[in-house]
N, C-alpha and C. Protein backbone atom coordinates (compact mmCIF):
# COMPACT_ATOMS: atom_id res chain seq x y z
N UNK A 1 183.95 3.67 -53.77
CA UNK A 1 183.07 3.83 -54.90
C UNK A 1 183.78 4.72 -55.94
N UNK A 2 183.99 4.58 -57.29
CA UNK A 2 184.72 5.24 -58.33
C UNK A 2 183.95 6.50 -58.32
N UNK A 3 184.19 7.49 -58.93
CA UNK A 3 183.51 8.48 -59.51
C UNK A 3 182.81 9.38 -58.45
N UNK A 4 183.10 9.25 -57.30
CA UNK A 4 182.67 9.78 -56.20
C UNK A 4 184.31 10.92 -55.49
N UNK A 5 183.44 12.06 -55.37
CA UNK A 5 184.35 13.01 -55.43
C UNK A 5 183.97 13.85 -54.04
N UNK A 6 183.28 12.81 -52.75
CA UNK A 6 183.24 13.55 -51.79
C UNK A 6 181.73 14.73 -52.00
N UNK A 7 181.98 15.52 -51.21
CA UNK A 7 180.10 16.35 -51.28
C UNK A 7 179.93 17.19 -51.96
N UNK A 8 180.52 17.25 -53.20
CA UNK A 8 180.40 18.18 -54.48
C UNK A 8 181.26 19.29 -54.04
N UNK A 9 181.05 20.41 -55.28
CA UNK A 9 181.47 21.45 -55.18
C UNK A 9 181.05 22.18 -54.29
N UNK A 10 180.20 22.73 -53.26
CA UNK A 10 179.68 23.15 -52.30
C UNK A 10 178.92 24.60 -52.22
N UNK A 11 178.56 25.63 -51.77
CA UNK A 11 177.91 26.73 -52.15
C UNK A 11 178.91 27.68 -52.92
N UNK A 12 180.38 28.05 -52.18
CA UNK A 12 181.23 28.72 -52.94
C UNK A 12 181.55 28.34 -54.48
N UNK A 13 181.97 26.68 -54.60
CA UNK A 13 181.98 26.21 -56.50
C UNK A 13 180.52 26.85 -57.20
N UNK A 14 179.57 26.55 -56.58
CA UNK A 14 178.76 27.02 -57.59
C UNK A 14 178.17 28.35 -57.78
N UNK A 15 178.44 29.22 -57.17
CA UNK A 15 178.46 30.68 -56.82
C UNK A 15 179.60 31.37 -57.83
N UNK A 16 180.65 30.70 -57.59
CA UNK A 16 181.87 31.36 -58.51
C UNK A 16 181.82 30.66 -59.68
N UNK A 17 181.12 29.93 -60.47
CA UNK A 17 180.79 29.04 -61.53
C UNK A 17 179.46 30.04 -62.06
N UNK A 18 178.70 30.26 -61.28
CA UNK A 18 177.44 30.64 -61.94
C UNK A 18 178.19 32.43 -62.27
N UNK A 19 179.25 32.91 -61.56
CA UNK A 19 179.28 34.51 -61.75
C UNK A 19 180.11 34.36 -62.80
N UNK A 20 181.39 33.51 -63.02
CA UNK A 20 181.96 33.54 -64.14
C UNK A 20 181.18 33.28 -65.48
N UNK A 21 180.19 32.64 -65.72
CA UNK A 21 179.16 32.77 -66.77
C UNK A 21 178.41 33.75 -66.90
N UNK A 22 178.09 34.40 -65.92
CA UNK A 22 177.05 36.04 -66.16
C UNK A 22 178.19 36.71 -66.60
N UNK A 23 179.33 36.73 -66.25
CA UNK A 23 180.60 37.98 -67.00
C UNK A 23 181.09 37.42 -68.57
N UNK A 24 180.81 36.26 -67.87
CA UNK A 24 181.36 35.90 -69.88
C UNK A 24 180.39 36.34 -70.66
N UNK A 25 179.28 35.53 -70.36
CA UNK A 25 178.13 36.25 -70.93
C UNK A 25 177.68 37.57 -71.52
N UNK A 26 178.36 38.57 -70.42
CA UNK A 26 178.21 39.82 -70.42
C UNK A 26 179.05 40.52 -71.54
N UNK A 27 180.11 39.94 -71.37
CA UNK A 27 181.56 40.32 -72.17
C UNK A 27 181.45 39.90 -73.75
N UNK A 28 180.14 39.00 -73.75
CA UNK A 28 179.82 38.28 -75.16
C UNK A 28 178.83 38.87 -75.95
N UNK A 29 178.10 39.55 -75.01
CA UNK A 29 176.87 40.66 -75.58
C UNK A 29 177.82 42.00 -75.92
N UNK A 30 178.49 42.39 -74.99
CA UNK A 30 179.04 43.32 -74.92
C UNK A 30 179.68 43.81 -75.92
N UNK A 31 180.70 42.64 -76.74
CA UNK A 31 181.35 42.85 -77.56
C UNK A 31 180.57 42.78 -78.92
N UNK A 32 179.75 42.13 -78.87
CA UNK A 32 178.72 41.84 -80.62
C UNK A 32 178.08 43.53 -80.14
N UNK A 33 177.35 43.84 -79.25
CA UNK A 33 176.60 45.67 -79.44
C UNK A 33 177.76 46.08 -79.54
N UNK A 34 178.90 46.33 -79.36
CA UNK A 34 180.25 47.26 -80.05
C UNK A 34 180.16 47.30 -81.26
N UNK A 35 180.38 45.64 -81.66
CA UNK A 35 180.84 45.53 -83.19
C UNK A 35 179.72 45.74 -84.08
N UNK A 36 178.56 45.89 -83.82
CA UNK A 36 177.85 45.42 -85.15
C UNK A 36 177.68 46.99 -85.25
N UNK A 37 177.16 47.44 -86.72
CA UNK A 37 176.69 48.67 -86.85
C UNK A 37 175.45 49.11 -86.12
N UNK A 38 175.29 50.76 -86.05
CA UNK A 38 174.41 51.12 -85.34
C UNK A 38 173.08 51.56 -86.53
N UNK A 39 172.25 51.63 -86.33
CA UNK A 39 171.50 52.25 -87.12
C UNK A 39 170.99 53.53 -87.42
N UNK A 40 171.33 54.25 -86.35
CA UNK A 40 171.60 55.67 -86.51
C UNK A 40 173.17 56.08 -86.85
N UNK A 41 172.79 57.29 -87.41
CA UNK A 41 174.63 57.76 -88.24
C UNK A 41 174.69 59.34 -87.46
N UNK A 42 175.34 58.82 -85.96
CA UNK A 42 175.65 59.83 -85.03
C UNK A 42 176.99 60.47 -84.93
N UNK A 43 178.01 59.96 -85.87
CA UNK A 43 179.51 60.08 -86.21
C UNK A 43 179.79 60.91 -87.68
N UNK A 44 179.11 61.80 -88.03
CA UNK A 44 179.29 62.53 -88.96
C UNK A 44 178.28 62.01 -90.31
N UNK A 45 177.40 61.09 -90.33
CA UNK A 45 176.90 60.44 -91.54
C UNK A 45 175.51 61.22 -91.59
N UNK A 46 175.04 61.08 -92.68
CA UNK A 46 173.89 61.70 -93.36
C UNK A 46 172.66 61.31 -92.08
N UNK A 47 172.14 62.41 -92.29
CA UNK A 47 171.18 62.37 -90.61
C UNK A 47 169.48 61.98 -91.86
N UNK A 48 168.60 61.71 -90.64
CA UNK A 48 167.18 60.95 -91.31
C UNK A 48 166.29 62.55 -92.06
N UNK A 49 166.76 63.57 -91.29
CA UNK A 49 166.19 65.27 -91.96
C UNK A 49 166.65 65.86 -93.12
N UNK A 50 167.73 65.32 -93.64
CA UNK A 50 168.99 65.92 -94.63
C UNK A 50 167.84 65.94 -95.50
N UNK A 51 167.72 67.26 -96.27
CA UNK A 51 166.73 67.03 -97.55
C UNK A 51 167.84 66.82 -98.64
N UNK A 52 166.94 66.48 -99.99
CA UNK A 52 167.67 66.35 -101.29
C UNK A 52 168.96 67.24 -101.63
N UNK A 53 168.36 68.31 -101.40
CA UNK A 53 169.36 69.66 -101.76
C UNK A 53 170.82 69.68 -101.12
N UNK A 54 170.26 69.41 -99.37
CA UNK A 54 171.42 68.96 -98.67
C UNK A 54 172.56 67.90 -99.18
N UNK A 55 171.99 66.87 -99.47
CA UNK A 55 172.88 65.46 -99.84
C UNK A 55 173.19 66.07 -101.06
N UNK A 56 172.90 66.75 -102.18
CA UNK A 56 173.59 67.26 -103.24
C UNK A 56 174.66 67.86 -103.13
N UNK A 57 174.74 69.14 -102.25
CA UNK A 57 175.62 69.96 -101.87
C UNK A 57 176.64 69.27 -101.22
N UNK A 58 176.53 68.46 -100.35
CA UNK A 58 177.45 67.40 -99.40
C UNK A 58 178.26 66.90 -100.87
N UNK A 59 177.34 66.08 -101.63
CA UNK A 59 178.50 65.46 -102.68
C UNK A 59 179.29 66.24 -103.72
N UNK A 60 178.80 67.49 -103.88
CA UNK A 60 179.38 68.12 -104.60
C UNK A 60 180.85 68.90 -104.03
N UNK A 61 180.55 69.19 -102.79
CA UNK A 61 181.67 69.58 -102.16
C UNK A 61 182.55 68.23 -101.81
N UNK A 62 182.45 67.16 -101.64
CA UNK A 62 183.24 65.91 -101.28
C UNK A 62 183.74 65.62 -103.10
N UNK A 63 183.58 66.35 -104.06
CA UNK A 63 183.88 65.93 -104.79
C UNK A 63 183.44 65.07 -105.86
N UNK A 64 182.26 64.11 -104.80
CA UNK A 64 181.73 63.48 -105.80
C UNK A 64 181.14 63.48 -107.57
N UNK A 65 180.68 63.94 -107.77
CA UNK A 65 180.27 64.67 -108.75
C UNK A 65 180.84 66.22 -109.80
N UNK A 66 180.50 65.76 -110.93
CA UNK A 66 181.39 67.41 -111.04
C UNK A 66 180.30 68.64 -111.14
N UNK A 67 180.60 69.50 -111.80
CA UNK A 67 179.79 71.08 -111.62
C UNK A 67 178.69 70.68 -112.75
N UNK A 68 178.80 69.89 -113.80
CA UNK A 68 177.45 69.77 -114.60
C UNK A 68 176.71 68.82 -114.20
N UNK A 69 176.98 67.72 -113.22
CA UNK A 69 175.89 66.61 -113.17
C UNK A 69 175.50 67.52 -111.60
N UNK A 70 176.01 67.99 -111.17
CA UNK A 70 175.82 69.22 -110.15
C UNK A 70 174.46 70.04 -110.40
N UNK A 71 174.82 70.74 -111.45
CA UNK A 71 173.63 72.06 -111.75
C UNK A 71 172.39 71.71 -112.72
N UNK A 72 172.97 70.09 -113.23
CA UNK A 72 171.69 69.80 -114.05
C UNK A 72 170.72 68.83 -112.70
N UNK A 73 171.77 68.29 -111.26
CA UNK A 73 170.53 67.51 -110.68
C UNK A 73 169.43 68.74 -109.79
N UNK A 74 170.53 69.97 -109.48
CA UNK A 74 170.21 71.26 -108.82
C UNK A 74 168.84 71.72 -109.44
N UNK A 75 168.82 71.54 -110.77
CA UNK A 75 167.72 72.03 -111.41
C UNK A 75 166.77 71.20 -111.72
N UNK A 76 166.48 69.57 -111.43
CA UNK A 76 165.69 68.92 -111.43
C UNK A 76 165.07 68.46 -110.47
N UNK A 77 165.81 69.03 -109.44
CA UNK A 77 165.31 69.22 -107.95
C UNK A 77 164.40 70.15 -107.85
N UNK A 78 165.00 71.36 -108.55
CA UNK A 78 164.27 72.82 -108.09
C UNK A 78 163.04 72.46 -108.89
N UNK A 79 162.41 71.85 -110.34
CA UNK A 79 161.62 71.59 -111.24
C UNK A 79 160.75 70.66 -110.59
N UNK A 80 160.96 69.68 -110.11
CA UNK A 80 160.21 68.96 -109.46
C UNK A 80 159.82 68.80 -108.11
N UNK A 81 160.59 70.38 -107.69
CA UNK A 81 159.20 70.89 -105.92
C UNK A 81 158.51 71.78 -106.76
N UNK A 82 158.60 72.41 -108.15
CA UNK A 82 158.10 73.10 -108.72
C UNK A 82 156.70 72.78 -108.92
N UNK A 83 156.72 71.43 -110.04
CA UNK A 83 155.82 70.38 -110.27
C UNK A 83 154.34 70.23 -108.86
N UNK A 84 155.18 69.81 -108.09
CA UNK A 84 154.60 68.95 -106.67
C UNK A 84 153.65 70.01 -105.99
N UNK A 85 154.45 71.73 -105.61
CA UNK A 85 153.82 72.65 -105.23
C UNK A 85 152.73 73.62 -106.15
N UNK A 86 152.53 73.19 -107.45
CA UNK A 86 151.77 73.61 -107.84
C UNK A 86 150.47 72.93 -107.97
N UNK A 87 150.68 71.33 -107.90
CA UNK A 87 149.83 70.54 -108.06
C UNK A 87 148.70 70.50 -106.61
N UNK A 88 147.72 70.64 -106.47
CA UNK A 88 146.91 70.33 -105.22
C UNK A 88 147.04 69.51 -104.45
C-alpha cells in the first residue's frame, strides 16, 4: 500500500514533537517580552511622581533649555500653584 509508513511515529515522535513546540513557543514569547518596550521607566527615565518642578530642573541641567526659558517656566509654575492654592 503507498503512503503507508508502518505504525506511525509512536509515543516517543510525538512527545519530542509536542516539547520542541512548547520551547519554540517559549523562545517566541520570550523574545517579543524582551523586545518590546516596557511601560514603566525603571532604567533611569522620568518616574509617574516626578512633579513639574522636577522635570524642569532635569531639563535644565541636561541642557535642554537655556537659563531664560528656565526662570520664566520656574515662575509660571510657581504663579500657577499660586493661582490653584488660593482658589477653594
Amino acid at each position: 500500500m503507498m503512503g503507508w509508513y508502518g505504525s506511525g511515529m509512536g509515543f516517543a515522535g510525538w512527545f519530542f514533537m509536542g516539547l520542541f513546540w512548547l520551547v519554540l513557543l517559549g523562545v517566541i514569547i520570550w523574545a517579543v517580552v524582551r523586545l518590546l518596550p516596557t511601560r514603566h521607566q525603571g532604567h533611569g527615565g522620568p518616574s509617574a511622581t516626578e512633579t513639574p518642578e522636577e522635570i524642569l530642573d532635569r531639563r535644565f541641567a541636561r541642557g535642554e533649555i537655556d537659563v531664560e526659558t528656565y526662570q520664566a517656566q520656574r515662575t509660571a509654575l510657581v504663579q500657577s500653584r499660586g493661582d490653584r492654592q488660593s482658589r477653594p
